[in-house]
Protein backbone atom coordinates (compact mmCIF):
# COMPACT_ATOMS: atom_id res chain seq x y z
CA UNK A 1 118.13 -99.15 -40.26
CA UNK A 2 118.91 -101.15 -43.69
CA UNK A 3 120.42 -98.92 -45.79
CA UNK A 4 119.27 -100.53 -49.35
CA UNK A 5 121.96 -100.04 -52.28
CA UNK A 6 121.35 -97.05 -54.58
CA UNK A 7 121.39 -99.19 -58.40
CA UNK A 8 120.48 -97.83 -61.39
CA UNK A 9 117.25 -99.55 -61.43
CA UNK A 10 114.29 -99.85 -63.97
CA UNK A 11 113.04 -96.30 -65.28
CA UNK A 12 109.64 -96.28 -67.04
CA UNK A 13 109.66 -94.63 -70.65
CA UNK A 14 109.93 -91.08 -70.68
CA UNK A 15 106.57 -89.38 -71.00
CA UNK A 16 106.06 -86.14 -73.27
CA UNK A 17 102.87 -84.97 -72.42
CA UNK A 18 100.75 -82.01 -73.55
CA UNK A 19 98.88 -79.56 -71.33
CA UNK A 20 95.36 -79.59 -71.24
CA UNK A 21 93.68 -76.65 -72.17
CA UNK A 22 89.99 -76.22 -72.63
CA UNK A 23 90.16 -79.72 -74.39
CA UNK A 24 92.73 -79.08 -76.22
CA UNK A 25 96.13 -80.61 -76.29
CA UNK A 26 99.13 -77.98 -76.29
CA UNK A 27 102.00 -78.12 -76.37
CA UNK A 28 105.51 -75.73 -76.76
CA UNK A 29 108.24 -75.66 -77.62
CA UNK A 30 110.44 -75.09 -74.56
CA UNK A 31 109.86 -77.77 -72.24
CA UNK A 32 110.74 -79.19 -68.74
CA UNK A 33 112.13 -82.27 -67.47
CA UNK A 34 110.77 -83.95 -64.87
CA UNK A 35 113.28 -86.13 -62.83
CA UNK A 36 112.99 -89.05 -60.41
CA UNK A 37 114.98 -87.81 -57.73
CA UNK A 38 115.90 -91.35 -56.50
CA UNK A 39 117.58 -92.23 -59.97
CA UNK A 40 118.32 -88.64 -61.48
CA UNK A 41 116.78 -89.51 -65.07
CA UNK A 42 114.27 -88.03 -66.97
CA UNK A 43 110.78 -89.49 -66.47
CA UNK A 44 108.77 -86.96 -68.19
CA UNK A 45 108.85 -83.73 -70.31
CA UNK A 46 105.60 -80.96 -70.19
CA UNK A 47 105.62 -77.61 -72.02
CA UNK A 48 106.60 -74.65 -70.47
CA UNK A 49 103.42 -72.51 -70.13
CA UNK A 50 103.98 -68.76 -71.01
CA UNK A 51 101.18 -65.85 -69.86
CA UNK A 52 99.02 -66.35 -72.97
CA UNK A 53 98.97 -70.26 -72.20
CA UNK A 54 97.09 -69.38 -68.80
CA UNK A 55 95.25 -66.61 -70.23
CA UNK A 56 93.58 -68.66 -72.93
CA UNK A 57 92.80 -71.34 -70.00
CA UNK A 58 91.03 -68.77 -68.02
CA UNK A 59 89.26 -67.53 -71.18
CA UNK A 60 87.52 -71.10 -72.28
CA UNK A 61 86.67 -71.59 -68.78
CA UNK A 62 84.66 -68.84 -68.14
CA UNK A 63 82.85 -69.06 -71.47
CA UNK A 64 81.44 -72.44 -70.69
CA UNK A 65 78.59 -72.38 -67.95
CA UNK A 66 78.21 -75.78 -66.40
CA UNK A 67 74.35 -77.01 -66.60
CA UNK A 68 75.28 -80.90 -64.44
CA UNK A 69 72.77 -81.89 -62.32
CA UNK A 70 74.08 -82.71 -58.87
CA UNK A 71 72.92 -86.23 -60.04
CA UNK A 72 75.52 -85.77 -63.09
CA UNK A 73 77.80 -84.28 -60.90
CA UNK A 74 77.89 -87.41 -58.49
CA UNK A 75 78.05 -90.00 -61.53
CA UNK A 76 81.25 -87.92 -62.44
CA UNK A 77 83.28 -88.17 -59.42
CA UNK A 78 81.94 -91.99 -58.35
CA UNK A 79 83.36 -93.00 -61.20
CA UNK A 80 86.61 -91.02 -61.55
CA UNK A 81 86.83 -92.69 -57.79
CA UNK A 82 86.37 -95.89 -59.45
CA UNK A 83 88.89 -95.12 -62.08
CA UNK A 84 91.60 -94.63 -59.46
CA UNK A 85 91.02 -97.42 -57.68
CA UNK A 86 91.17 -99.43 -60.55
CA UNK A 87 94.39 -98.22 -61.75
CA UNK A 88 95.62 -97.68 -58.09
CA UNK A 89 99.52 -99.55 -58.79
CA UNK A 90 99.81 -97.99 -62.04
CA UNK A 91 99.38 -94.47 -60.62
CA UNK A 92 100.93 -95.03 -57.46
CA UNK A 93 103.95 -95.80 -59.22
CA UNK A 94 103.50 -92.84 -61.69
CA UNK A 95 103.78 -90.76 -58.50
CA UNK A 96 106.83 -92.75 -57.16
CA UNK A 97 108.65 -91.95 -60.45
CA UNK A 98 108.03 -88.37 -60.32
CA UNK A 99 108.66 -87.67 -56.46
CA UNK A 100 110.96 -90.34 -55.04
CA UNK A 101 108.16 -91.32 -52.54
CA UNK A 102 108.03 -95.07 -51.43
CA UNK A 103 105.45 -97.01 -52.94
CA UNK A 104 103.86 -97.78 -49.44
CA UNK A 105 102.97 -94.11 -49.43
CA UNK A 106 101.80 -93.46 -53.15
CA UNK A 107 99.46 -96.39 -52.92
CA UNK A 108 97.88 -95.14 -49.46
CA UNK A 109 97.55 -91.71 -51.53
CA UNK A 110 95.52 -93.14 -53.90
CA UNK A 111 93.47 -94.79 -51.73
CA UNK A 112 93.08 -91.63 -49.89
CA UNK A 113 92.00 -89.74 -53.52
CA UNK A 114 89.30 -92.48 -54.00
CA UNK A 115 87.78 -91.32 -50.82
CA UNK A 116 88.13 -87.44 -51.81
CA UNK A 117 85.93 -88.24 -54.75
CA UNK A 118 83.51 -90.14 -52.97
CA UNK A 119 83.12 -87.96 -50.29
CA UNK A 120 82.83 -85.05 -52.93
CA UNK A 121 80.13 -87.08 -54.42
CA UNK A 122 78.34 -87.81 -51.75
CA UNK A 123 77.93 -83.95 -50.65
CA UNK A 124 77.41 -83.07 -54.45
CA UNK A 125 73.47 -84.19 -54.45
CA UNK A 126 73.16 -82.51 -50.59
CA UNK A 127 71.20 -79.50 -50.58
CA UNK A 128 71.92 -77.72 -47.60
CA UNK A 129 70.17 -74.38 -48.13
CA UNK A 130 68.27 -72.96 -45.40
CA UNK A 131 65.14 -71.24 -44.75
CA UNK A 132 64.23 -68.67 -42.32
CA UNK A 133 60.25 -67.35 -41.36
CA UNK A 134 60.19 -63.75 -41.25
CA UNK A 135 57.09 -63.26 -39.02
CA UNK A 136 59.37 -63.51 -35.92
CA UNK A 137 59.37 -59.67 -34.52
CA UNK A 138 57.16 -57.06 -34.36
CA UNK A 139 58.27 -55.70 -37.27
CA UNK A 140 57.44 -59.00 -38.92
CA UNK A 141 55.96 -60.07 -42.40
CA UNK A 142 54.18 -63.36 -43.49
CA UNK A 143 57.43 -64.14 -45.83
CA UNK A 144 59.91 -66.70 -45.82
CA UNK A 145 63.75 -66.10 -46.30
CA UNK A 146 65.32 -68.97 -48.74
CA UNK A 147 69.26 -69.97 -49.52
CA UNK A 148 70.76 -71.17 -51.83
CA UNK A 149 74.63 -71.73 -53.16
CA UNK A 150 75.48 -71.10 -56.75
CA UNK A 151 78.81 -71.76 -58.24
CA UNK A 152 81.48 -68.70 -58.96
CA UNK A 153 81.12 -66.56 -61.47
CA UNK A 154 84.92 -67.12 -62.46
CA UNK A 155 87.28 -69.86 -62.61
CA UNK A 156 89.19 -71.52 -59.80
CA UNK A 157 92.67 -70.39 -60.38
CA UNK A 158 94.10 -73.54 -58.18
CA UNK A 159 98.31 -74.34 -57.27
CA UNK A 160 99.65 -77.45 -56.09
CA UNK A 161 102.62 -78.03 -54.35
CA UNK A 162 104.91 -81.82 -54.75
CA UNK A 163 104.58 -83.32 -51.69
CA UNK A 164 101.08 -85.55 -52.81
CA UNK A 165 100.69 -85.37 -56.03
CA UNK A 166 97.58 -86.26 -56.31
CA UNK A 167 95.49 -85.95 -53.30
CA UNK A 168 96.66 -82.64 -53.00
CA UNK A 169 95.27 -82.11 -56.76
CA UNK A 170 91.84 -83.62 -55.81
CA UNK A 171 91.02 -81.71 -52.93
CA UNK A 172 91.00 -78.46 -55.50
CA UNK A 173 89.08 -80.34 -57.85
CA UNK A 174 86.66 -82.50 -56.59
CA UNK A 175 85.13 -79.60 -54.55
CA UNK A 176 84.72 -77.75 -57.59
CA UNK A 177 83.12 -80.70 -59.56
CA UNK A 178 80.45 -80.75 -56.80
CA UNK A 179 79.78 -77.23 -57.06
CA UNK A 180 79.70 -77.19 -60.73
CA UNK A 181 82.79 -74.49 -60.78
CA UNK A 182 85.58 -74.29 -63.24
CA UNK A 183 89.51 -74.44 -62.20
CA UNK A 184 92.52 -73.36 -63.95
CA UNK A 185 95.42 -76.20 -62.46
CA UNK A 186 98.77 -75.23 -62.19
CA UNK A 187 100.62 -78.33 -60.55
CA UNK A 188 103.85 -77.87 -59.30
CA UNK A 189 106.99 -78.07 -62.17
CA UNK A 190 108.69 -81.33 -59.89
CA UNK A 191 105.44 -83.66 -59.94
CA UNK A 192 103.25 -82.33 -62.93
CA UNK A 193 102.66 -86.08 -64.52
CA UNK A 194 100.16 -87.21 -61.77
CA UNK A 195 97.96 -84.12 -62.32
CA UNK A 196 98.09 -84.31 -66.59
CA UNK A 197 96.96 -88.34 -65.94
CA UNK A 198 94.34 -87.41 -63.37
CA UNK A 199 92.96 -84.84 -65.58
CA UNK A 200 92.85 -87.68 -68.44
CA UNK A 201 90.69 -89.79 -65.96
CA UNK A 202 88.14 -87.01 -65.13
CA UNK A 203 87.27 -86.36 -68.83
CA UNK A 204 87.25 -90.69 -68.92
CA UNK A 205 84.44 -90.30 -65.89
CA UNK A 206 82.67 -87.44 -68.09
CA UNK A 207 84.11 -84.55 -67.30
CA UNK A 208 83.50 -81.70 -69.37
CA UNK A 209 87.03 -80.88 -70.55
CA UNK A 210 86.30 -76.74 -69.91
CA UNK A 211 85.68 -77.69 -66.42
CA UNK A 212 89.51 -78.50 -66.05
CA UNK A 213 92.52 -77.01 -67.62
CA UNK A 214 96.24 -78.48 -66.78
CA UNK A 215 98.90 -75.79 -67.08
CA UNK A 216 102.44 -76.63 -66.99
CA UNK A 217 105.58 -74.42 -65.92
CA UNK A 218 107.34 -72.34 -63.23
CA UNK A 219 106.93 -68.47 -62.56
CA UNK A 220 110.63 -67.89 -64.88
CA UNK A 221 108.09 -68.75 -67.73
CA UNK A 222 104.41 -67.91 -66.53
CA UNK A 223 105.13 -65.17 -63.67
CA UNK A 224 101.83 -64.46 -61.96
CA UNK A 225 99.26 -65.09 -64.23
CA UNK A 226 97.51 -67.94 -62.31
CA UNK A 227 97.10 -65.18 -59.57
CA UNK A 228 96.81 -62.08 -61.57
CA UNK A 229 94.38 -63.47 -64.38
CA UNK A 230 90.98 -61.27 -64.38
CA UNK A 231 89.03 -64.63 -64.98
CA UNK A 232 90.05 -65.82 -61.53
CA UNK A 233 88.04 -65.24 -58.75
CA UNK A 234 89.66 -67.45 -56.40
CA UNK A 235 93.19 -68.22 -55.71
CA UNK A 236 93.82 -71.43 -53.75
CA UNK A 237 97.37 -72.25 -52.88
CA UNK A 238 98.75 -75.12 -51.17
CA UNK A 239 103.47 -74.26 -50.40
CA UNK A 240 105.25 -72.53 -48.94
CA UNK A 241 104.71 -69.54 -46.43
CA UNK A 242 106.84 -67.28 -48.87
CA UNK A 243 104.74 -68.13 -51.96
CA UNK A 244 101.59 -67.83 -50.61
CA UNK A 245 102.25 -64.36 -48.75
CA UNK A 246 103.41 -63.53 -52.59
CA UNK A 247 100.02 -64.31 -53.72
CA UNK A 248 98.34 -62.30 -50.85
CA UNK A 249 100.58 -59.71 -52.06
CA UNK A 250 100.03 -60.09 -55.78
CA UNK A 251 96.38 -61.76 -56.40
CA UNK A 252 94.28 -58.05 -55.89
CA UNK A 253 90.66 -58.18 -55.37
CA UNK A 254 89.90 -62.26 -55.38
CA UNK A 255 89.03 -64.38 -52.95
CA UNK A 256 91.99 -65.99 -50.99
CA UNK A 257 92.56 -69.78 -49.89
CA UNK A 258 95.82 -70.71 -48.55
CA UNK A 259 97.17 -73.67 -46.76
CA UNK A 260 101.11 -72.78 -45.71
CA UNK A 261 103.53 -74.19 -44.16
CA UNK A 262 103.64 -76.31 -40.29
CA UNK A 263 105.59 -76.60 -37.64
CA UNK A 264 103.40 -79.43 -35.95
CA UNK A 265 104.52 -80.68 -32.01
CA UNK A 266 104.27 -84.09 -30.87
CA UNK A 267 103.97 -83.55 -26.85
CA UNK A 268 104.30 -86.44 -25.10
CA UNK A 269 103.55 -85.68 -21.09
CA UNK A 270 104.34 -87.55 -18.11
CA UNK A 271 101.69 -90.08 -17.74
CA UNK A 272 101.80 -90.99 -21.82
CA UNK A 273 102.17 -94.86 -22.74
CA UNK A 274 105.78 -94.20 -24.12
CA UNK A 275 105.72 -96.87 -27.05
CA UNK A 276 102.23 -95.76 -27.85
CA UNK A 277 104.26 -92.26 -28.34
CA UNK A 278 107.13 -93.50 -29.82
CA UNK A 279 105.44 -95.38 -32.54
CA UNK A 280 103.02 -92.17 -33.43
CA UNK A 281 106.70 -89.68 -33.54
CA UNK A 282 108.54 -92.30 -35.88
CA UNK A 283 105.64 -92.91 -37.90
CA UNK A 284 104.39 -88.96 -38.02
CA UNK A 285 107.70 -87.85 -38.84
CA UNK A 286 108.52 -90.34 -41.43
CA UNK A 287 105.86 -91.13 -43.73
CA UNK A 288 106.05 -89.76 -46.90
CA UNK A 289 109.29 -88.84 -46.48
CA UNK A 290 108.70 -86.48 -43.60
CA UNK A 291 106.84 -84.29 -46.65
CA UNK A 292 103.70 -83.11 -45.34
CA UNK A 293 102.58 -79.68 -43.54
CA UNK A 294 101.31 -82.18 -40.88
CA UNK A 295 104.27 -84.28 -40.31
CA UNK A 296 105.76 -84.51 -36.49
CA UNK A 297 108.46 -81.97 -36.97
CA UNK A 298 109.04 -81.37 -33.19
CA UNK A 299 109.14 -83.72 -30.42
CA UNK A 300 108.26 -82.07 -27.07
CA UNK A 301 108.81 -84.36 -24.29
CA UNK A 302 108.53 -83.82 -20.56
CA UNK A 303 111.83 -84.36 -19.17
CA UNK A 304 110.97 -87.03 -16.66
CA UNK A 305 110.05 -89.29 -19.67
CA UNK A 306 111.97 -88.03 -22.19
CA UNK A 307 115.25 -90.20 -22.04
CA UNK A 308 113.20 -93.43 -21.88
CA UNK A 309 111.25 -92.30 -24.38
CA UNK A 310 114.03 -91.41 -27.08
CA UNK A 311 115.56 -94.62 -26.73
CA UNK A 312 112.33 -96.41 -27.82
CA UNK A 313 111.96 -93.66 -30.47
CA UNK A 314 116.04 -94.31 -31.98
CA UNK A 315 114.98 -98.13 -31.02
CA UNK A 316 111.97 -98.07 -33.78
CA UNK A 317 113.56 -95.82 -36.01
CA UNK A 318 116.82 -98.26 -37.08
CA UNK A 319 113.75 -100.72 -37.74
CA UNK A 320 112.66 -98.45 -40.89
CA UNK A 321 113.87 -99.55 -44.66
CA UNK A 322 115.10 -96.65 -46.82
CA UNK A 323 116.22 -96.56 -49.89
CA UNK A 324 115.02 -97.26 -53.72
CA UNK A 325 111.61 -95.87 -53.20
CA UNK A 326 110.20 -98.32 -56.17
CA UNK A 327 111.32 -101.53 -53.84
CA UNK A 328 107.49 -102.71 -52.05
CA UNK A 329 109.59 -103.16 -48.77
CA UNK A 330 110.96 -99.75 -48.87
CA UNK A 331 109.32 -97.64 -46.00
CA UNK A 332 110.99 -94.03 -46.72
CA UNK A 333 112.07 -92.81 -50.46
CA UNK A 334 113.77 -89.97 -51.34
CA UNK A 335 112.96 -86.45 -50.54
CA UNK A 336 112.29 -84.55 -53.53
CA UNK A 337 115.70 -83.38 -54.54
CA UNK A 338 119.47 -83.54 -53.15
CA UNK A 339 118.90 -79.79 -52.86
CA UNK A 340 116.23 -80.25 -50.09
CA UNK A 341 118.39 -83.68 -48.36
CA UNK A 342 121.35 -81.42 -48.34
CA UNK A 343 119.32 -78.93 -46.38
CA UNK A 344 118.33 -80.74 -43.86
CA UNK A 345 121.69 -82.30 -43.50
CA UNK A 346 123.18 -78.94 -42.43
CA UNK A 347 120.02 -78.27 -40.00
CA UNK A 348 121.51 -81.39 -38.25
CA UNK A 349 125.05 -80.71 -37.93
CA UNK A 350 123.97 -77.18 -36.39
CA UNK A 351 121.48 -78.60 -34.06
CA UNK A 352 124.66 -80.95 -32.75
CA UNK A 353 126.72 -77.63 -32.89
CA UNK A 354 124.26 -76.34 -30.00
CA UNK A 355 124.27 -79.23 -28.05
CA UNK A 356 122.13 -81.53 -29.79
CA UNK A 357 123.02 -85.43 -30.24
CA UNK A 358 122.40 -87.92 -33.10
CA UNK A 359 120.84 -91.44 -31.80
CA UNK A 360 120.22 -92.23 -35.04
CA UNK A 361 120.76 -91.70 -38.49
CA UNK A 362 122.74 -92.50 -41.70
CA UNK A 363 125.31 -90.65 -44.17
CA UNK A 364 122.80 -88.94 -47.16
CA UNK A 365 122.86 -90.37 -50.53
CA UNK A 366 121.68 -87.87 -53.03
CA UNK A 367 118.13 -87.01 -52.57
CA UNK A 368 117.95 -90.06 -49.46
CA UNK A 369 117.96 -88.47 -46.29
CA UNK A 370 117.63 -91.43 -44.33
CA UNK A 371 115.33 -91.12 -40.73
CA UNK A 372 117.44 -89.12 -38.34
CA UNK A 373 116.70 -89.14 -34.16
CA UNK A 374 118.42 -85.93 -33.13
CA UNK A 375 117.91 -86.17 -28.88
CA UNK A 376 118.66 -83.07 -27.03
CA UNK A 377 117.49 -80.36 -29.45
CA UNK A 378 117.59 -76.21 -28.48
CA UNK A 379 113.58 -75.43 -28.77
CA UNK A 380 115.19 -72.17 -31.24
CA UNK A 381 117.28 -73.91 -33.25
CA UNK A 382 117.06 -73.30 -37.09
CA UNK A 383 116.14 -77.44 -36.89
CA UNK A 384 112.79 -76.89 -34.97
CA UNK A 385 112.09 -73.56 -35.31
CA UNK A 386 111.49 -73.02 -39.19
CA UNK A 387 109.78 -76.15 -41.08
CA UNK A 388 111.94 -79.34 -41.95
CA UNK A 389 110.19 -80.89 -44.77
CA UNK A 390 112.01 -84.05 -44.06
CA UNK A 391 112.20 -87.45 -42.16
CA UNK A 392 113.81 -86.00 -38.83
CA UNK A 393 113.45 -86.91 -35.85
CA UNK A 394 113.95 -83.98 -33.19
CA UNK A 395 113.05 -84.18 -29.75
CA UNK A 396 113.15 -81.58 -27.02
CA UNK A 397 113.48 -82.04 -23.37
CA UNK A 398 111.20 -79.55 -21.55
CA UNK A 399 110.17 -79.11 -18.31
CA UNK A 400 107.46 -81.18 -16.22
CA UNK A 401 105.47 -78.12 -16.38
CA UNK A 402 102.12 -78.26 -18.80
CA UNK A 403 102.64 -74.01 -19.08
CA UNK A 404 106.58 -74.38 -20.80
CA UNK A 405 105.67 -77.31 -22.78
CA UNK A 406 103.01 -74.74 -24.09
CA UNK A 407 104.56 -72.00 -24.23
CA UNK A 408 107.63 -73.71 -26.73
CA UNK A 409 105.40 -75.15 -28.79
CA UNK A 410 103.54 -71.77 -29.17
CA UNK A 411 107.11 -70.38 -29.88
CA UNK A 412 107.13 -70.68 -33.77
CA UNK A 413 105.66 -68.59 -36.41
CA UNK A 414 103.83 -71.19 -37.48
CA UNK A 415 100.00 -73.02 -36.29
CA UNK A 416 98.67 -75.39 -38.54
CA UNK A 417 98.57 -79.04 -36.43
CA UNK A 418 99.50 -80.71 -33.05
CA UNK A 419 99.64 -84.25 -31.44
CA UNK A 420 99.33 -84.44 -27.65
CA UNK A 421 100.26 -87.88 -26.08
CA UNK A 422 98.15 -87.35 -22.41
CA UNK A 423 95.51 -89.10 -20.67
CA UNK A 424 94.74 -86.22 -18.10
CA UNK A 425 91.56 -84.27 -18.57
CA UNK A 426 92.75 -81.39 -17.01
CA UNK A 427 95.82 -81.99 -19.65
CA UNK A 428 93.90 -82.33 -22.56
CA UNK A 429 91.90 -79.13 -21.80
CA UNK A 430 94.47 -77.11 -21.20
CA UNK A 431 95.76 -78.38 -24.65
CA UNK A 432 92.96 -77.54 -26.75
CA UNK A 433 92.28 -74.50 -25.38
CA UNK A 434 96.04 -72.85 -25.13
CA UNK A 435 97.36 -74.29 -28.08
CA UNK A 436 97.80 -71.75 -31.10
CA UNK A 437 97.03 -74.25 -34.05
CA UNK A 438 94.33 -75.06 -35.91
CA UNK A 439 94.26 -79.19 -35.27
CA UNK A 440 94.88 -80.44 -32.25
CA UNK A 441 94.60 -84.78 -32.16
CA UNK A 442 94.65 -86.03 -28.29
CA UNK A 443 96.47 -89.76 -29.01
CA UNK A 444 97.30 -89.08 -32.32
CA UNK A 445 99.45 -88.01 -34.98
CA UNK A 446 99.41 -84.08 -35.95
CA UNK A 447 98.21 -85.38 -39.40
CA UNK A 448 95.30 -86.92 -38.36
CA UNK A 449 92.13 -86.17 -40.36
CA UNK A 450 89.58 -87.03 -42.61
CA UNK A 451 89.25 -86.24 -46.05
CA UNK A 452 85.62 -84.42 -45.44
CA UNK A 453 86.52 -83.18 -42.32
CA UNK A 454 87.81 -79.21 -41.61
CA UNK A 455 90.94 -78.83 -41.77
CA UNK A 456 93.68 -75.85 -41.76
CA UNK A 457 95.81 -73.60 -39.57
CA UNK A 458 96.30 -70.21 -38.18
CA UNK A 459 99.18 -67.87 -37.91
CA UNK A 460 101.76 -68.36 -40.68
CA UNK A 461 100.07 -72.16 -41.76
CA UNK A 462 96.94 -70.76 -43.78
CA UNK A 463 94.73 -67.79 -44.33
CA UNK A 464 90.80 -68.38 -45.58
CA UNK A 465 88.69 -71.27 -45.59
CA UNK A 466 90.07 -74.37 -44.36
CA UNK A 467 90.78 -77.84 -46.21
CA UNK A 468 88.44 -80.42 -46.41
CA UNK A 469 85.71 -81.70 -48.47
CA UNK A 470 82.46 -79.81 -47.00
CA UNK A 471 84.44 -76.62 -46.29
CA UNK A 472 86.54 -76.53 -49.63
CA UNK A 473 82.29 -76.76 -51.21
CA UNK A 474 81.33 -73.69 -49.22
CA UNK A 475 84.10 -71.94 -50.08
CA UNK A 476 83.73 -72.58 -54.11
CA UNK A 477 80.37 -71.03 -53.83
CA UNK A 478 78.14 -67.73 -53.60
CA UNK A 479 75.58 -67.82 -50.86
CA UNK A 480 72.47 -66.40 -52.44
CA UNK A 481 69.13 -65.57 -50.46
CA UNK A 482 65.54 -64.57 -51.87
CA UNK A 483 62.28 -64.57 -50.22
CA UNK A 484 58.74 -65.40 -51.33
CA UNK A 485 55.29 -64.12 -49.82
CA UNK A 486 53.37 -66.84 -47.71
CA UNK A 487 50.44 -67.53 -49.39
């Protein structure tokens, strides 16, 4: 690995921005900084939202009654795709400035918003209510049974966590764009700047601004009101176990989407093309920092493979570039604050304290927590067993027995994604049938998906509908039926 030098470097002007309410611009007095966690400056400033900010976003949201066509609806989020793509290095760096992330990963993140809106776009002029004849029993009738989906009758009280920015954002939004619905944002307080520009480009595309509010702040300011507020009638939550089992605590009588925490396994079994596996655990638990729910946080290898496989894994890992996250050639950035490298730091030294051994890694530096092979690593260690939201790479030796190898990675609390490195049918059966997650990719990373596609977990990784384009749309709406005579 190249450790690149830690300088000073070039920080872009420091942005004072306003939250958007209802098409307004507000602003407050107390504000908070927002800092790049690769240099430690400022990069931004946004109010500090109290409870009568988010009430009076609820309030002009469900006053306004959205009359787009799904025509006008599709124009809208074609062009706010367009809009991204257009300005896809000036964003991507926007989001490197506010989360330390590489610039390798913040451009693929736009790319991968473009294709939210699309997709969203696509499915916005799709009718896919259904009809039923009711002259199918004895105690039959010449009538016919019609669906339809109609948007909430609230607002879409919607909270984003740091790790993307803005694809994160988008998969709230452009959902509720296609089903005409209103949403109350509240992006997270470490990486609020992507979210106040995104919203600028939706009202660009022709958004109407009381489709979309922006709130800005942290629960010391706020407190529950984006889950409490009367004017919500769904709550959906992409963090941390703990917050979201707050919200299922706190939110009352409101429908309930929330995408927690993972825990996702990389198995790689005895018959597995080894540098096919190594390159999926390097580049699964690396990208973006190691940040996502769906990163490769385990490693569990058969032990009849597993020493030849972790030296191609430490092998590919001292090939990686970390460092200044705003450098092109960079390939891992920061995490999001020293707070969260130090962490993961001491996860490390107590996995090595149980018997665990580095093959790789590099002294921390600040908020870089450079890609780490840990070889050797107790299946219950504090390492493996909660979530590291960081580039580490732990592998576990388990037996040559398809049962163990299940029955560890079935051993956390958590079941959102897997990867299973296999070319046995019997395997791969076995695999998708016994494992307790809600994804599991045969050849692939745990983070493999599409942006339309379902996607979520069980257990302590979600509760409610699942991510994705066409099942984000279902969930945004009321099913209604009616029925007309047969003439």
């Amino acid at each position: 690995m190249t450790m690149q030098s830690m300088p000073s470097g070039k920080c872009p002007a420091i942005v004072s921005d306003a939250m958007r309410i209802g098409g307004r611009e507000v602003k407050t007095d107390e504000t908070l900084d927002v800092v790049n966690p690769f240099t430690g400056a400022v990069v931004g400033k946004v109010p500090s939202a109290r409870p009568e900010h988010v009430r009076e976003a609820f309030a002009r949201a469900r006053a306004f009654r959205s009359r787009l066509t799904r025509y006008e609806r599709q124009k809208i989020l074609f062009r706010t795709a367009e809009i991204l793509s257009s300005r896809r290095d000036w964003l991507a760096r926007l989001i490197t400035s506010e989360s330390g992330l590489c610039l390798k990963d913040t451009l693929y993140e736009v790319s991968r918003a473009c294709d939210v809106y699309n997709f969203s776009g696509q499915l916005a002029v799709r009718d896919d209510g259904a009809i039923f004849s009711c002259d199918i029993s004895p105690n039959g009738v010449p009538r016919k049974i019609y669906t339809t989906r109609t948007p909430l009758l609230g607002v879409i009280s919607a909270i984003t966590p740091f790790n993307h920015p803005l694809n994160m954002v988008s998969h709230k939004i452009a959902p509720a764009i296609a089903t005409n619905n209103r949403v109350v944002l509240k992006p997270t307080e470490l990486t609020p700047l992507t979210a106040l520009a995104l919203a600028d480009i939706l009202y660009e595309a022709g958004l109407p601004p009381q489709m979309l509010s922006v709130v800005t702040g942290n629960p010391g300011t706020m407190g529950d009101s984006m889950m409490t507020d009367p004017d919500a009638d769904l709550v959906t939550f992409t963090g941390s176990v703990r917050v979201g089992k707050h919200i299922a605590r706190t939110a009352g009588y409101k429908r309930l989407i929330l995408e927690l925490g993972g825990n996702d396994p990389l198995i790689v079994m005895e018959d597995a093309d080894l540098d096919r596996a190594a390159e999926l655990a390097v580049t699964g638990a690396t990208k973006n920092s190691g940040q996502r729910c769906t990163a490769v946080k385990r490693i569990l290898a058969v032990e009849s493979v597993a020493d030849e496989f972790a030296e191609k894994v430490a092998q590919r890992a001292a090939n990686l570039t970390c460092g200044d996250p705003m450098d092109p050639s960079t390939d891992v950035g920061t995490v999001i604050n020293e707070n969260a490298a130090a962490l993961f730091e001491r996860r490390v030294a107590d996995a090595v304290a149980k018997g665990a051994v580095v093959l790789h890694g590099a002294m921390r530096q600040g908020a870089v927590f450079p890609p780490t092979v840990v070889d050797h690593v107790p299946y219950d260690c504090e390492l493996v067993h909660e979530e590291t939201f960081g580039p580490v790479i732990p592998i576990i030796h388990c037996p040559d027995d398809i049962s163990e190898v299940i029955r560890i990675s079935n051993s956390t609390a958590y079941g959102l994604s897997s990867g299973v490195c296999t070319n046995r049918l019997d395997y791969i059966t076995r695999f998708i049938d016994e494992l307790d997650v809600g994804n599991v990719n045969i050849g692939e990373v745990p983070g493999f998906r599409s942006e339309l596609s379902p996607f979520g977990g069980i257990k302590d990784s979600g509760l409610g509908y699942k991510e994705g384009v066409s099942e984000a749309m279902a969930a945004y709406t009321n099913k209604k039926t009616y029925s007309l005579a047969l003439t």
